[in-house]
N, C-alpha and C. Protein backbone atom coordinates (compact mmCIF):
# COMPACT_ATOMS: atom_id res chain seq x y z
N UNK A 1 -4.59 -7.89 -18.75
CA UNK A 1 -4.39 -7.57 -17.36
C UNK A 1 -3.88 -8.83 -16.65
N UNK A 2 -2.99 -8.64 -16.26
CA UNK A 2 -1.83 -9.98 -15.33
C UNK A 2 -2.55 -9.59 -13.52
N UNK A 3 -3.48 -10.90 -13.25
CA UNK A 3 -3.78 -11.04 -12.14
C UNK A 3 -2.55 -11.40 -11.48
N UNK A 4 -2.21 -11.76 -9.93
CA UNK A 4 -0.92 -11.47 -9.35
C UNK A 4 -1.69 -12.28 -8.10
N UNK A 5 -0.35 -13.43 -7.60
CA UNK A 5 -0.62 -13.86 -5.85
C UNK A 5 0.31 -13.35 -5.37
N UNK A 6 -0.16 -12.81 -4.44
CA UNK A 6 1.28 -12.64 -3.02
C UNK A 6 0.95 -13.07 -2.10
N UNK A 7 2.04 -13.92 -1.75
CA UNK A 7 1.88 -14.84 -0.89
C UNK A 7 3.28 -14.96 0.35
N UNK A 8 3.32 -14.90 1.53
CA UNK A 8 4.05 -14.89 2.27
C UNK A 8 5.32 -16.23 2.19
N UNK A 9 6.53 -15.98 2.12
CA UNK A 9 7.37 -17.03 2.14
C UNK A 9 7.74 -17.47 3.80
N UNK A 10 7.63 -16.97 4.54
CA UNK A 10 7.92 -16.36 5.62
C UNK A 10 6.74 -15.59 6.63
N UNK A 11 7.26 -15.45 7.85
CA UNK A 11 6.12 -14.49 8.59
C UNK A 11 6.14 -13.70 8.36
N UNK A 12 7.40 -13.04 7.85
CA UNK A 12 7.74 -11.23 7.33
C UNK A 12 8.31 -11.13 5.84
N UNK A 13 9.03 -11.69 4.71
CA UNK A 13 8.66 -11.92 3.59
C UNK A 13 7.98 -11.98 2.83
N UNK A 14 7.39 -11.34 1.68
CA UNK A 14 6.83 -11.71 0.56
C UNK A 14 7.31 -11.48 -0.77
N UNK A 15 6.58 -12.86 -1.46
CA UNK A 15 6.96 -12.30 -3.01
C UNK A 15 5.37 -12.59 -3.48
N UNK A 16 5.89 -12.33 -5.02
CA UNK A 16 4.80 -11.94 -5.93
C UNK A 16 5.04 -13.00 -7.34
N UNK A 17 3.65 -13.79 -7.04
CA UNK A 17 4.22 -14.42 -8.77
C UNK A 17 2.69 -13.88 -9.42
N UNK A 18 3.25 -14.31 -11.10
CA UNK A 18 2.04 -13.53 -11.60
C UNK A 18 1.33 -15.29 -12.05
N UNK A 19 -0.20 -14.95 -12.13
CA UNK A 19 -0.96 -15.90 -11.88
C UNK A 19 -0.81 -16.58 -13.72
N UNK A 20 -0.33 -16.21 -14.73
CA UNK A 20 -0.10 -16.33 -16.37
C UNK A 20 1.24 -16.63 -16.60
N UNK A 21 2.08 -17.68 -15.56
CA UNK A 21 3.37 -17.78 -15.25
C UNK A 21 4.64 -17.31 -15.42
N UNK A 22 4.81 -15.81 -15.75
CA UNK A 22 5.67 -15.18 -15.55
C UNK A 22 6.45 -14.94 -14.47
N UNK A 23 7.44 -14.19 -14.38
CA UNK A 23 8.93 -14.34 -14.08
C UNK A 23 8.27 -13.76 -12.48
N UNK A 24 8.39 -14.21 -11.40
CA UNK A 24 8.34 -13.92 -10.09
C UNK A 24 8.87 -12.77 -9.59
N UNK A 25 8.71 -11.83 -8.87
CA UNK A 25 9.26 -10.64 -8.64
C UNK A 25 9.05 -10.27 -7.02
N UNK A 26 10.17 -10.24 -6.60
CA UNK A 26 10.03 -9.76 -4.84
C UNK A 26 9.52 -8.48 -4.74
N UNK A 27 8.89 -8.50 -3.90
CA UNK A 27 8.16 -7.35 -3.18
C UNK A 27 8.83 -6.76 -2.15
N UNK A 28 9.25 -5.25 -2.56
CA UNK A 28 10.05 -4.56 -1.60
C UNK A 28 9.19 -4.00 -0.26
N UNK A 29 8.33 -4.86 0.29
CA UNK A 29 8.04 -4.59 0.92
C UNK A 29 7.97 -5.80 2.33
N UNK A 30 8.62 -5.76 3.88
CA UNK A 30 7.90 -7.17 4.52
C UNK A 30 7.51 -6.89 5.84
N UNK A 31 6.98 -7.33 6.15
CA UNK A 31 5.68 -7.34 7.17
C UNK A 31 6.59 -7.71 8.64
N UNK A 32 6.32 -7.22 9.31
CA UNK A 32 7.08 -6.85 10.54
C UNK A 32 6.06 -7.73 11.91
N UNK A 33 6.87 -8.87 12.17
CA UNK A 33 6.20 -9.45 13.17
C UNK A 33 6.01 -9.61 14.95
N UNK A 34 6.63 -7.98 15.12
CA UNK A 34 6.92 -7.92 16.67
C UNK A 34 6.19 -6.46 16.88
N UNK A 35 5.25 -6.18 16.26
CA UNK A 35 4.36 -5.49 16.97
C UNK A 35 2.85 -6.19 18.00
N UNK A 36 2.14 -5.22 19.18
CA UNK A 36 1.32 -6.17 19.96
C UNK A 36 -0.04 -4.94 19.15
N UNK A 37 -1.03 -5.58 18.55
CA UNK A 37 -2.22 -5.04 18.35
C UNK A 37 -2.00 -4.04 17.30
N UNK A 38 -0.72 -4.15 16.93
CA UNK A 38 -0.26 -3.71 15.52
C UNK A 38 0.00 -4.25 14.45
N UNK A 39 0.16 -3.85 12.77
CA UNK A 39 1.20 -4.59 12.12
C UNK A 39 1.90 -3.07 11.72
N UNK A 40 3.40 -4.12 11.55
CA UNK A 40 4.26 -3.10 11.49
C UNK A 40 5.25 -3.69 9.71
N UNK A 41 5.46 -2.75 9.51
CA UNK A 41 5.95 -2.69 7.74
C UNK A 41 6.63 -2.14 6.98
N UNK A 42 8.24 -2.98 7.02
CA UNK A 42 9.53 -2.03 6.56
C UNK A 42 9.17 -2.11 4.64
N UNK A 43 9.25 -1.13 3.74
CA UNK A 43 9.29 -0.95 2.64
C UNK A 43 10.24 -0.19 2.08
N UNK A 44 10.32 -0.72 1.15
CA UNK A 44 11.67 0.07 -0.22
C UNK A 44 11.01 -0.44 -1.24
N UNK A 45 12.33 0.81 -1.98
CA UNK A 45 11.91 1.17 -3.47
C UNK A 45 13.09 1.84 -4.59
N UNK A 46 13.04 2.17 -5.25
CA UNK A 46 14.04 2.42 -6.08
C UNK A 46 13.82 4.40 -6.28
N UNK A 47 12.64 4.36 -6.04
CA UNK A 47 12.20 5.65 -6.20
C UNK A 47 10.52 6.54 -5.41
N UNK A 48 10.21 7.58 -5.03
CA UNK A 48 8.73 7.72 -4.09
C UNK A 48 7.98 7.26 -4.60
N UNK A 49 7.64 6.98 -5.77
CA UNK A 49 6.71 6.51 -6.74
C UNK A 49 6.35 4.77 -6.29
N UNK A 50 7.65 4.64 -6.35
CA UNK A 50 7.69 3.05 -6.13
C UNK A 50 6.84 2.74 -4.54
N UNK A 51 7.67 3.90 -3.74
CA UNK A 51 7.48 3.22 -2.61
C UNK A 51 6.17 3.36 -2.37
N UNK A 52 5.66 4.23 -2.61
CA UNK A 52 3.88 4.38 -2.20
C UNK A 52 3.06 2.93 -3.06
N UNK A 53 3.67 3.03 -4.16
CA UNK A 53 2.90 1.48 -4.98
C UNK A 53 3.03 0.52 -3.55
N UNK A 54 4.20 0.65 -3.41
CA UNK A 54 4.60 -0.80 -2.44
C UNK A 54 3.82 -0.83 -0.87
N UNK A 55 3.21 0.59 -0.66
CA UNK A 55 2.91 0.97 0.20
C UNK A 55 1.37 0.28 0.00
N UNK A 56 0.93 0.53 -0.39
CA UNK A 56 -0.06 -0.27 -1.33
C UNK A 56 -0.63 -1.47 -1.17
N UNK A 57 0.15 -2.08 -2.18
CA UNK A 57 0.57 -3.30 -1.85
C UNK A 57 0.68 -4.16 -0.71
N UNK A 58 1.44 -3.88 0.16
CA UNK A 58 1.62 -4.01 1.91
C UNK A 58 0.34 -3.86 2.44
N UNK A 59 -0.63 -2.79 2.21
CA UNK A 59 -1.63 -2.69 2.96
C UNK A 59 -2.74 -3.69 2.32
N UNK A 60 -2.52 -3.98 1.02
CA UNK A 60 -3.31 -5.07 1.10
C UNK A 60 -3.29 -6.22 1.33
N UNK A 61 -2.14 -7.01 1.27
CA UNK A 61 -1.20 -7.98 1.82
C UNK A 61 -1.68 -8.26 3.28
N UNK A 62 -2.05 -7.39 4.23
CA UNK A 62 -2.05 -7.48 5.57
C UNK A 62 -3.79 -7.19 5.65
N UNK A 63 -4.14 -6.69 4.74
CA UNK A 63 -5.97 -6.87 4.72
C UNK A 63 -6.69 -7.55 4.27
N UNK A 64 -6.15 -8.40 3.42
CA UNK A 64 -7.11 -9.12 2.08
C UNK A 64 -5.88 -10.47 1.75
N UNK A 65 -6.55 -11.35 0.88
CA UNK A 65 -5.90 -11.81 -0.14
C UNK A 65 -6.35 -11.63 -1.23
N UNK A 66 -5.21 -10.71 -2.04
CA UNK A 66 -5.12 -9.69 -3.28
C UNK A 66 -5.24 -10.95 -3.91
N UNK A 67 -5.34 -11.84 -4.09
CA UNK A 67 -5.24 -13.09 -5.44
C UNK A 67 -7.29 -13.53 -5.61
N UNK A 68 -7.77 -12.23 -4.52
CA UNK A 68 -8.99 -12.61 -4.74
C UNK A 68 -9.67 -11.46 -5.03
N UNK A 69 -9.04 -10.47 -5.14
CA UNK A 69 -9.47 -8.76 -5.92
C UNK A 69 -8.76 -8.91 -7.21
N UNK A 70 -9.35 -8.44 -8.22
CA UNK A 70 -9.33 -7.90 -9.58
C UNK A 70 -9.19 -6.73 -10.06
N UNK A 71 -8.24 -6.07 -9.82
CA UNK A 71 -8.26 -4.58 -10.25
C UNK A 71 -8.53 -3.76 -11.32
N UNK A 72 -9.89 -3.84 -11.35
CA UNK A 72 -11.15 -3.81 -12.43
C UNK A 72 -11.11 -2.40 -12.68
N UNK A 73 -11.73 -1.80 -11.45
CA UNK A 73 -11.66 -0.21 -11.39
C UNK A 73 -10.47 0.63 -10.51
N UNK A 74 -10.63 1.92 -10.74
CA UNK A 74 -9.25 2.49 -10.15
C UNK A 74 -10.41 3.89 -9.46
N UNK A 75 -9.69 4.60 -8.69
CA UNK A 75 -9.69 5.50 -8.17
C UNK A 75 -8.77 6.89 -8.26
N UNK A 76 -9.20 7.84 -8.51
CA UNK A 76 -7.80 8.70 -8.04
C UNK A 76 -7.56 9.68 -7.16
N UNK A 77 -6.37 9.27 -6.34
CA UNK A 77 -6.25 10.48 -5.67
C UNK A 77 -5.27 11.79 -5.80
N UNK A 78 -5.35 12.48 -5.16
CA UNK A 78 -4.43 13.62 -5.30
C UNK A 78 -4.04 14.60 -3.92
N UNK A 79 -2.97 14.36 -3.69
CA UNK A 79 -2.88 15.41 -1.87
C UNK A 79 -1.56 16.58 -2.56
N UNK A 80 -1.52 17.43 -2.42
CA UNK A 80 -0.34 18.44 -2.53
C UNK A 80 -0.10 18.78 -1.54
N UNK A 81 1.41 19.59 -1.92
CA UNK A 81 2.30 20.13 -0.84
C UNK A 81 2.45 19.71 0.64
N UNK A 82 2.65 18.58 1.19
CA UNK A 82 2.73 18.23 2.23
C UNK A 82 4.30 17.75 2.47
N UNK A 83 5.02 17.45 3.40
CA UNK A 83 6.48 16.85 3.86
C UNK A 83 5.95 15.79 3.24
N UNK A 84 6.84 15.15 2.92
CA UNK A 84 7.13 13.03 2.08
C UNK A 84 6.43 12.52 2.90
N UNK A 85 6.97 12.64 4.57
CA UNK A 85 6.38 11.19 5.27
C UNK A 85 4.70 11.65 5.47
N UNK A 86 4.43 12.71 5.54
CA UNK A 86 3.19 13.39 6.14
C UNK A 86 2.37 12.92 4.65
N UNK A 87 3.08 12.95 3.43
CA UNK A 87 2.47 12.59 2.53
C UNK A 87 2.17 11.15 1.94
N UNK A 88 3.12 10.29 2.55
CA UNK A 88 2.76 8.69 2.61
C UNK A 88 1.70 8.50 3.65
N UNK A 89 1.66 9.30 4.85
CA UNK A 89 0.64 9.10 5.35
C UNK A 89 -0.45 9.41 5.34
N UNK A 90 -0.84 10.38 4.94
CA UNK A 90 -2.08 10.81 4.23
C UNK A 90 -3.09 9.94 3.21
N UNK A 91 -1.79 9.37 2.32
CA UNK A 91 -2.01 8.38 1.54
C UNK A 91 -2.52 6.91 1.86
N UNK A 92 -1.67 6.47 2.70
CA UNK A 92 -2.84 5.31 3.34
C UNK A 92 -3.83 5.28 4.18
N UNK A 93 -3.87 6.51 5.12
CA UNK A 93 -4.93 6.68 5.46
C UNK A 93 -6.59 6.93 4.07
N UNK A 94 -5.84 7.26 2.83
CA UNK A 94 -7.27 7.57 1.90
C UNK A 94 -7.58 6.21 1.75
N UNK A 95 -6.55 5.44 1.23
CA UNK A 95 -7.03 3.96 1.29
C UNK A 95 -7.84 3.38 2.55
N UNK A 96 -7.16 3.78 3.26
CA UNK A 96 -8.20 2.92 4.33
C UNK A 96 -9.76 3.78 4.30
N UNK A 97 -9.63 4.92 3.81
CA UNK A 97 -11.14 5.39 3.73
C UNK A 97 -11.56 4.54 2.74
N UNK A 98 -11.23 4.55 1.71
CA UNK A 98 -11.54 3.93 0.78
C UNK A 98 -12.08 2.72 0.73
N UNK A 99 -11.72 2.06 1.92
CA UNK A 99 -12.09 0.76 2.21
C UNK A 99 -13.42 0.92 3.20
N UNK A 100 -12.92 1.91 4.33
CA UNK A 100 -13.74 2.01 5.07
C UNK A 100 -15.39 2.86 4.61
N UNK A 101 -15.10 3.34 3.91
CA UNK A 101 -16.43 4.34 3.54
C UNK A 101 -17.06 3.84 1.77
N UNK A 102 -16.21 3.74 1.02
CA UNK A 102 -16.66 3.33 -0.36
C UNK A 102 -16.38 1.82 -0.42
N UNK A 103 -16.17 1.39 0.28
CA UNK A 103 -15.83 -0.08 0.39
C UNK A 103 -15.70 -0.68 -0.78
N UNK A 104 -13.93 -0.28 -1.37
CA UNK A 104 -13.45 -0.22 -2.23
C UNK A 104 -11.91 -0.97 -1.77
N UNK A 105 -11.80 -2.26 -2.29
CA UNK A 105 -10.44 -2.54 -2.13
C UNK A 105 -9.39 -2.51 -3.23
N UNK A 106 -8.21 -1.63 -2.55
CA UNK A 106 -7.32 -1.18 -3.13
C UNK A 106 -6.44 -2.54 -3.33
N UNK A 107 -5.84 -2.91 -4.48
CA UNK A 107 -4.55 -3.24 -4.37
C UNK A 107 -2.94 -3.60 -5.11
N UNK A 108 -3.22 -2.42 -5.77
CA UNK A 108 -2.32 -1.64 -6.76
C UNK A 108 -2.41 -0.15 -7.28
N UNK A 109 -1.25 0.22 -6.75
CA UNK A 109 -1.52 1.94 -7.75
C UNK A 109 -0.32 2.08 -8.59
N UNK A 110 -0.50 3.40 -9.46
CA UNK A 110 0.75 3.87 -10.05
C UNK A 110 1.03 4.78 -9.52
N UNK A 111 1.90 5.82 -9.15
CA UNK A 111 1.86 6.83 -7.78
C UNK A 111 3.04 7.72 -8.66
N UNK A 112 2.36 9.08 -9.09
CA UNK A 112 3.47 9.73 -9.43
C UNK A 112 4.06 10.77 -8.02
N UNK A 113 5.28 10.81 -7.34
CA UNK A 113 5.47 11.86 -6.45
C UNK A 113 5.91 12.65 -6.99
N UNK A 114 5.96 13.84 -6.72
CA UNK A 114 6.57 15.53 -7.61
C UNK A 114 7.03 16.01 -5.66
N UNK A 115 8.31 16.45 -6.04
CA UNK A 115 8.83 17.44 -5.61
C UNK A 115 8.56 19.08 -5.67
N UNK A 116 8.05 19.47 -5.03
CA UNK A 116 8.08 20.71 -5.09
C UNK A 116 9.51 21.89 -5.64
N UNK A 117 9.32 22.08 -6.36
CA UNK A 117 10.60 23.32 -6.84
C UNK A 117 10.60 24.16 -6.42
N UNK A 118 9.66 25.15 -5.90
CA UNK A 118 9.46 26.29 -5.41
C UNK A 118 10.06 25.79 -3.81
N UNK A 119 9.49 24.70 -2.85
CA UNK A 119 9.74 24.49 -1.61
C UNK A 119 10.42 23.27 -1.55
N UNK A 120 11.47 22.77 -1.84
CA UNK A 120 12.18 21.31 -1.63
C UNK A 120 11.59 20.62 -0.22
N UNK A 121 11.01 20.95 0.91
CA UNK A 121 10.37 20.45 1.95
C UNK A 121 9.43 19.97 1.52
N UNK A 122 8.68 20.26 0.04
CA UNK A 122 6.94 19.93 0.34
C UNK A 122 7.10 19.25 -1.12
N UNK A 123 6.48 17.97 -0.84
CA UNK A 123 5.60 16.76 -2.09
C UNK A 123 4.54 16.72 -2.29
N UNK A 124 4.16 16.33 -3.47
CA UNK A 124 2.84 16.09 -3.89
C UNK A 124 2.30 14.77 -4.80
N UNK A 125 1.39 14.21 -4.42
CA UNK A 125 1.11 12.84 -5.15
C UNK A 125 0.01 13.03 -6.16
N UNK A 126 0.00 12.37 -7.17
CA UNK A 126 -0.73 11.61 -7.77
C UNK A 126 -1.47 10.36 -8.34
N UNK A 127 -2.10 9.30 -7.93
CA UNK A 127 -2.09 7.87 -7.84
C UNK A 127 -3.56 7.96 -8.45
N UNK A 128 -3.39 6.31 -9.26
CA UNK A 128 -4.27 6.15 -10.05
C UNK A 128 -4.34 4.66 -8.83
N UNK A 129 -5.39 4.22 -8.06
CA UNK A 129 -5.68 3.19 -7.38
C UNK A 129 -6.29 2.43 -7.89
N UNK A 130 -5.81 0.79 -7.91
CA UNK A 130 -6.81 -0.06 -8.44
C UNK A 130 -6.75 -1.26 -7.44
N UNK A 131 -8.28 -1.46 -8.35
CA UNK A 131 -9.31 -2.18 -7.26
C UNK A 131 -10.54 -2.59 -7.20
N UNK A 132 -11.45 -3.23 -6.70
CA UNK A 132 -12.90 -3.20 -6.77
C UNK A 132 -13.50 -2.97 -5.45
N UNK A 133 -15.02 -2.79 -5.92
CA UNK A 133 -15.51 -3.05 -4.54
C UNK A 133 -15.77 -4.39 -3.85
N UNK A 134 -16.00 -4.32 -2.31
CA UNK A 134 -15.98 -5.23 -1.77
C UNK A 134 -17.00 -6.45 -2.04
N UNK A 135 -17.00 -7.57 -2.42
CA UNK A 135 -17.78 -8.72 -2.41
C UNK A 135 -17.46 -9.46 -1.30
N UNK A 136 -18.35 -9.66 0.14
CA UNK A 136 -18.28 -10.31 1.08
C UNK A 136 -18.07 -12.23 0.57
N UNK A 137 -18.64 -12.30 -0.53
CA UNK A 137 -18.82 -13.72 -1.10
C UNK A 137 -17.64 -14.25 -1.92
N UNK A 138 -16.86 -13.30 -2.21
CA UNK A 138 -15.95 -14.08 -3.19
C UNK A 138 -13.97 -13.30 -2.10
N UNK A 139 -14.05 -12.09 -2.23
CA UNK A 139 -12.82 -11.72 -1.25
C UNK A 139 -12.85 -12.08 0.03
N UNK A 140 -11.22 -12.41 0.26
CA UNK A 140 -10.76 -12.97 1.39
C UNK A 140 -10.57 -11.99 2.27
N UNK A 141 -11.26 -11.68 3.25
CA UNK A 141 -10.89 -10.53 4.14
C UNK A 141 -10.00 -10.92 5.11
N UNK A 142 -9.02 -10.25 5.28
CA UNK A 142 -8.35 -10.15 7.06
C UNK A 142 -8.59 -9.74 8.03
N UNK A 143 -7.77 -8.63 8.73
CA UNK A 143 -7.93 -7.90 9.40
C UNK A 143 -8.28 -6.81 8.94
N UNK A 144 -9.30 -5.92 10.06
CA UNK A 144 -9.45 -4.54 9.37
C UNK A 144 -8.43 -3.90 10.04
N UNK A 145 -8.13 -2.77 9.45
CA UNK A 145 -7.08 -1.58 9.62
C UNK A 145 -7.78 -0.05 10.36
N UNK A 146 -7.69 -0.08 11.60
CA UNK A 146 -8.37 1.18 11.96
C UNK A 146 -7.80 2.59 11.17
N UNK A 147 -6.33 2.53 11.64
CA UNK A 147 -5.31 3.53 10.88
C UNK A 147 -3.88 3.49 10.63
N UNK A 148 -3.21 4.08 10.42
CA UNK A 148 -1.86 4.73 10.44
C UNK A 148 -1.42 5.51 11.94
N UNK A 149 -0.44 4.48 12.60
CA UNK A 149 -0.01 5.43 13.82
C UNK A 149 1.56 6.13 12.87
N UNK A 150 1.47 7.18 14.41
CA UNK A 150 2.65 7.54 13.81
C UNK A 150 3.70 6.94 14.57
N UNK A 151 3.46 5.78 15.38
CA UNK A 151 4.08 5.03 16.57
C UNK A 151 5.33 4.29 15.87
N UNK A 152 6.34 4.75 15.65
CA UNK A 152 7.57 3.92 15.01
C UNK A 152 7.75 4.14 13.81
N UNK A 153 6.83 5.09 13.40
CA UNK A 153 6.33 5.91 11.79
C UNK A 153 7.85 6.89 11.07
N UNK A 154 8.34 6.34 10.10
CA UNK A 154 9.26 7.35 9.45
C UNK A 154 9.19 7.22 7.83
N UNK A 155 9.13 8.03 7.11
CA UNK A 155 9.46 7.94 5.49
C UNK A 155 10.36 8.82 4.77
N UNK A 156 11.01 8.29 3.88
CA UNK A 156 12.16 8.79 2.82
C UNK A 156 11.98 8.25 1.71
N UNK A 157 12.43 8.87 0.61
CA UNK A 157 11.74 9.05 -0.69
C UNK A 157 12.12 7.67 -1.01
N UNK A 158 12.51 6.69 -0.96
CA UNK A 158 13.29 4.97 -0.93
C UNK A 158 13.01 4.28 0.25
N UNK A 159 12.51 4.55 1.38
CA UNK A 159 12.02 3.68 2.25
C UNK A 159 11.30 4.46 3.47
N UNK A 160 10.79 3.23 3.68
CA UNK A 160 9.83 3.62 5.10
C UNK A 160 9.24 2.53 6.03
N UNK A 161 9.32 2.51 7.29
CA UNK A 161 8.31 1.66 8.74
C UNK A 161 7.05 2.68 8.94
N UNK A 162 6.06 1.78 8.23
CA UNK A 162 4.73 2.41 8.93
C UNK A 162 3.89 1.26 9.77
N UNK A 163 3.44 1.43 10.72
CA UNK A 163 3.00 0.90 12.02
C UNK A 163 1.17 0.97 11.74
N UNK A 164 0.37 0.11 11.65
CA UNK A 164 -1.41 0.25 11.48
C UNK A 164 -1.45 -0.31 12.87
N UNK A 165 -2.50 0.33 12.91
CA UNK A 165 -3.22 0.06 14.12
C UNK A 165 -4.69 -1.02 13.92
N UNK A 166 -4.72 -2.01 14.36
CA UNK A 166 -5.54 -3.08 13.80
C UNK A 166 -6.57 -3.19 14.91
């Protein structure tokens, strides 16, 4: 298992090196520094799958420092048939339960999205979340994350601005 820092190059930039010195890899995701009592967070991806990982990612980036979680255990979730963006959002809102109620920090998934065949309007996820629970003594906490607005909120199966409310 390849532990991972991400670390900001920038106020809105990040990359990712892996902590077993392998090859550095940008993070399609960067942190948006002109929201007031918000953070705000343009992401891409190559594919929905990707982007929800990255989605992920981002949210822990802006909650934690992930170079101090171990993604020991996983979680899984599952939401069907919902619109894409209604379904990225759904999705970080479980994480933030996740944090908030099982006090469980997320900060990596594998995220399969499926298209619906029967309804081309409606997606469905599958994500395997990893993570541990919270140790006040050893993780770096940030900010907490109340939620997901839908305040500046849009998603497409390759990118998305989602806006937390902090």
């Amino acid at each position: 298992m390849k532990r991972i820092r991400i670390a900001p190059t920038s106020p809105s930039v990040c990359t990712q090196t892996y902590m077993n010195g392998a090859e550095p890899r940008k993070l399609m995701f960067r942190i948006l520094d002109h929201y007031t009592a918000d953070v705000g967070v343009d992401i891409e991806a190559d594919a929905p799958g990707g982007l929800f990982a990255e989605a992920c990612r981002a949210l822990a980036q802006i909650t934690m420092d992930p170079d101090s979680v171990v993604p020991a255990q996983s979680r899984t979730l599952c939401i069907e048939k919902r619109p894409f963006d209604l379904l990225l959002f759904e999705f970080l809102e479980e994480l933030i339960y996740l944090r908030d109620a099982e006090q469980f920090l997320s900060i990596d998934a594998d995220c399969e999205v499926m298209q619906d065949p029967s309804d081309t309007t409606l997606w469905s996820l599958h994500a395997e979340v990893r993570g541990e629970p919270i140790d006040h003594k050893r993780h770096k906490l940030k900010v907490e994350i109340k939620a997901v607005t839908f305040h500046d909120f849009h998603a497409e199966p390759t990118r998305a601005r989602v806006v937390f409310d902090i």
